[in-house]
C-alpha atoms as a PDB file:
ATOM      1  CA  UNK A   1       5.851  41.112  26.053  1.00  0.00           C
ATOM      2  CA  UNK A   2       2.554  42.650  25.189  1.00  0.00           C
ATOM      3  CA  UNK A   3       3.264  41.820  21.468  1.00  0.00           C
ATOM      4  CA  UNK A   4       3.654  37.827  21.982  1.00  0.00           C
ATOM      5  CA  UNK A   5       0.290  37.744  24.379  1.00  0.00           C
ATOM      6  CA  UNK A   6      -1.453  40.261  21.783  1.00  0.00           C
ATOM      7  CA  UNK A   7      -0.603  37.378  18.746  1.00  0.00           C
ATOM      8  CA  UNK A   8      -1.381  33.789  20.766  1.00  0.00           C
ATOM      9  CA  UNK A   9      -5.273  32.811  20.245  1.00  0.00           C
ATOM     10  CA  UNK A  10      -6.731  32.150  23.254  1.00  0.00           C
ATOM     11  CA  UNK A  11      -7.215  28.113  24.055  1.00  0.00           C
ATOM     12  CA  UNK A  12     -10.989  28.522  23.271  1.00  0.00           C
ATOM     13  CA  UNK A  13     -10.393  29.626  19.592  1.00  0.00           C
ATOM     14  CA  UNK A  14      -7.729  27.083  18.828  1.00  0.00           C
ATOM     15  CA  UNK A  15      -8.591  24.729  16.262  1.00  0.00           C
ATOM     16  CA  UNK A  16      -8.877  20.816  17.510  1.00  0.00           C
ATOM     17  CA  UNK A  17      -5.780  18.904  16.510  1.00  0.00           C
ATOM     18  CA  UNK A  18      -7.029  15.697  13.976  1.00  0.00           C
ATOM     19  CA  UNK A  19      -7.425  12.830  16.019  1.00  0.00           C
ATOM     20  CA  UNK A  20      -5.805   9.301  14.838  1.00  0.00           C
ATOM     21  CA  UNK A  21      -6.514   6.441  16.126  1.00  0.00           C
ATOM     22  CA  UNK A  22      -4.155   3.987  16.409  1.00  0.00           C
ATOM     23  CA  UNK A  23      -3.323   1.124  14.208  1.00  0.00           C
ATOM     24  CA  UNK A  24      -4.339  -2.416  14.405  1.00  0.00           C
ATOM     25  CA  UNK A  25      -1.714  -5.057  15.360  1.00  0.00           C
ATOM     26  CA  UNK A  26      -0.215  -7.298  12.384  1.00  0.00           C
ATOM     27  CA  UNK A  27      -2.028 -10.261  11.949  1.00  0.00           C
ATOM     28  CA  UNK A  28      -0.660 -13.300  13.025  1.00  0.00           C
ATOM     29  CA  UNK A  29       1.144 -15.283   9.767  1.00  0.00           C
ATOM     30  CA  UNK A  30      -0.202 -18.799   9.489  1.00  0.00           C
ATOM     31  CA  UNK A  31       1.532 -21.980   7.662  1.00  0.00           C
ATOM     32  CA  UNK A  32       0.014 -22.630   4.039  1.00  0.00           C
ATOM     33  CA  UNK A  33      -1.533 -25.655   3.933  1.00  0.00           C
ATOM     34  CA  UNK A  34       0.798 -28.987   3.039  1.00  0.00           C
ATOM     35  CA  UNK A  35      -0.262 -31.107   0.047  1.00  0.00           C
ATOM     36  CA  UNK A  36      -0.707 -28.934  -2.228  1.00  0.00           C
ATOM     37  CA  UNK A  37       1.099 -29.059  -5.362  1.00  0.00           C
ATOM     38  CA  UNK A  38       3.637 -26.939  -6.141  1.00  0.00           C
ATOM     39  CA  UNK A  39       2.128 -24.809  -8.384  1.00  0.00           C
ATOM     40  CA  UNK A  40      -0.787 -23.753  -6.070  1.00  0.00           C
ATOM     41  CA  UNK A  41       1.943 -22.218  -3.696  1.00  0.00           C
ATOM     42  CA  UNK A  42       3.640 -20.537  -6.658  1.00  0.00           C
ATOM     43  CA  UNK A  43       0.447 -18.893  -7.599  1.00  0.00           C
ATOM     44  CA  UNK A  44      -0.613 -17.953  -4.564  1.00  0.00           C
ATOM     45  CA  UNK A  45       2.561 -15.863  -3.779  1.00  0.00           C
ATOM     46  CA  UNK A  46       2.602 -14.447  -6.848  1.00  0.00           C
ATOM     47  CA  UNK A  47      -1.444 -13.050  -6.076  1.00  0.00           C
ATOM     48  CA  UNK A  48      -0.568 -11.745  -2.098  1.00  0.00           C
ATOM     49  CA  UNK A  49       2.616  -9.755  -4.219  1.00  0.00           C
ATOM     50  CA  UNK A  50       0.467  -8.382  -6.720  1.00  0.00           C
ATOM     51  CA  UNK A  51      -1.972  -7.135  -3.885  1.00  0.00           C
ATOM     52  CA  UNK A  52       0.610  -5.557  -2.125  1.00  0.00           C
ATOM     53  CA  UNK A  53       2.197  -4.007  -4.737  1.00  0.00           C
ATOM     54  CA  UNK A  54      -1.686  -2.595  -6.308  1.00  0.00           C
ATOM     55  CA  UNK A  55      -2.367  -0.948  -2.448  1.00  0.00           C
ATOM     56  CA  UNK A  56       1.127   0.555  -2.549  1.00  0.00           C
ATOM     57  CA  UNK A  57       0.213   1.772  -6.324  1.00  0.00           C
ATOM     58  CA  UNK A  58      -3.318   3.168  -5.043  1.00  0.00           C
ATOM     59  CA  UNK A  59      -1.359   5.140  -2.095  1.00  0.00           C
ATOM     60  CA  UNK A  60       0.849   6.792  -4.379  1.00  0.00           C
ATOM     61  CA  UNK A  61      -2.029   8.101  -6.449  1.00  0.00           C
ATOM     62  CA  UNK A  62      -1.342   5.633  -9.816  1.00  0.00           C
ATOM     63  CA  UNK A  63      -5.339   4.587 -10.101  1.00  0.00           C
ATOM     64  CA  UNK A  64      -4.948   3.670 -14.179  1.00  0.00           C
ATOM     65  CA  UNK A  65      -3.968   0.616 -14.921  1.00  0.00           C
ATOM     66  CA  UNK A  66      -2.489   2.776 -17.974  1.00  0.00           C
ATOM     67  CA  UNK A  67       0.024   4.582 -16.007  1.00  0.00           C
ATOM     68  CA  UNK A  68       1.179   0.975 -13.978  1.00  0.00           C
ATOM     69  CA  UNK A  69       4.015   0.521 -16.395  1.00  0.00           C
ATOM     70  CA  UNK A  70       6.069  -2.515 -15.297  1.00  0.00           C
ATOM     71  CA  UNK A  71       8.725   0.079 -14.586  1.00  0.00           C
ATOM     72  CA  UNK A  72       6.780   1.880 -12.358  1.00  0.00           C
ATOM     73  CA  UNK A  73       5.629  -0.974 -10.714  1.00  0.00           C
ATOM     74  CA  UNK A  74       9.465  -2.877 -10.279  1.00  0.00           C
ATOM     75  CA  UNK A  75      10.383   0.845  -8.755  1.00  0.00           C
ATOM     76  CA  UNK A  76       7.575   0.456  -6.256  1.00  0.00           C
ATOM     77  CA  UNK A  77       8.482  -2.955  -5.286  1.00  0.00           C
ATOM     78  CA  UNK A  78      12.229  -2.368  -5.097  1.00  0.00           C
ATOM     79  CA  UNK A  79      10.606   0.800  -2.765  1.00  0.00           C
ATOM     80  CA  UNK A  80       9.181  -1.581  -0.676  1.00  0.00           C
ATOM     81  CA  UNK A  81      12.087  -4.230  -0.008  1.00  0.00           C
ATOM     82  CA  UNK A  82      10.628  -6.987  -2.760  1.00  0.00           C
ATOM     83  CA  UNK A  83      12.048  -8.712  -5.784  1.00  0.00           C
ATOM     84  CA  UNK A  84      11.113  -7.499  -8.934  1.00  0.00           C
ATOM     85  CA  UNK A  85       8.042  -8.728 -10.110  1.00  0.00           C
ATOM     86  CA  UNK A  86       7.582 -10.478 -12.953  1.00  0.00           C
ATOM     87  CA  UNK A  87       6.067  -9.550 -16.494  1.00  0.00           C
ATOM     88  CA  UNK A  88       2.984 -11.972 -15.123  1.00  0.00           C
ATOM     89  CA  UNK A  89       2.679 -10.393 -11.487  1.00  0.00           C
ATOM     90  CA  UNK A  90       2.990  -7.118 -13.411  1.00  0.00           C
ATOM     91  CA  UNK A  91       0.031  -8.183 -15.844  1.00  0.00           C
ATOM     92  CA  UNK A  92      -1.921  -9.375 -12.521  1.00  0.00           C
ATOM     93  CA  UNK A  93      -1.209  -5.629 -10.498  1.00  0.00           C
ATOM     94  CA  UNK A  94      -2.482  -3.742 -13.174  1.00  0.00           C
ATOM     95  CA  UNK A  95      -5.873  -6.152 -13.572  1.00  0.00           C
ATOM     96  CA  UNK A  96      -6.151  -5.809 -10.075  1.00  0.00           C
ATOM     97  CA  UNK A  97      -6.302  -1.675 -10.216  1.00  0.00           C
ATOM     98  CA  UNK A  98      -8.413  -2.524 -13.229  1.00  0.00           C
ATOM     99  CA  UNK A  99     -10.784  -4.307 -11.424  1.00  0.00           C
ATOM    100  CA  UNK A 100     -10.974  -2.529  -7.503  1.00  0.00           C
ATOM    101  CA  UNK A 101     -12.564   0.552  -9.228  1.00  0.00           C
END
């Protein structure tokens, strides 16, 4: 028994445990606008997936746009539960790692 208490630090000399505070709620999704032609909507998809998919490439550690193949990149989204993107979103993930440096 003297062996266990002789080994435990005393609660003084115990480091602080990291504190994390919690995360923010979703926002709340909103209806795109109506009217717009159809391309607008098109393009606008395609630039929310490529933003996604750059912050999941950043949190993995990929911060060249060299080493965003579009493999890597389709492997991230099917990682994530999305289509694979196409050769254009691909294109548009790596300008956007490009670019947030």
């Amino acid at each position: 028994m003297a062996v266990a208490a002789a080994t435990t630090e005393p609660l003084d000399r115990q480091l602080p445990t990291p504190f994390h505070p919690p995360l923010p709620a979703p926002v709340a999704k909103k209806r795109l606008p109506a009217g717009r032609p159809r391309e607008w909507y098109v393009s606008h998809n395609r630039r929310l997936k490529a933003m996604r998919l750059a912050i999941a490439l950043l949190d993995s550690g990929v911060y060249q746009p060299a080493s965003a193949g579009n493999h890597r990149i389709r492997t991230t989204a099917e990682r994530l539960g999305m289509h694979p993107p196409s050769d254009t979103t691909c294109r548009m993930v790596r300008a956007l790692i490009r670019y947030g440096r």
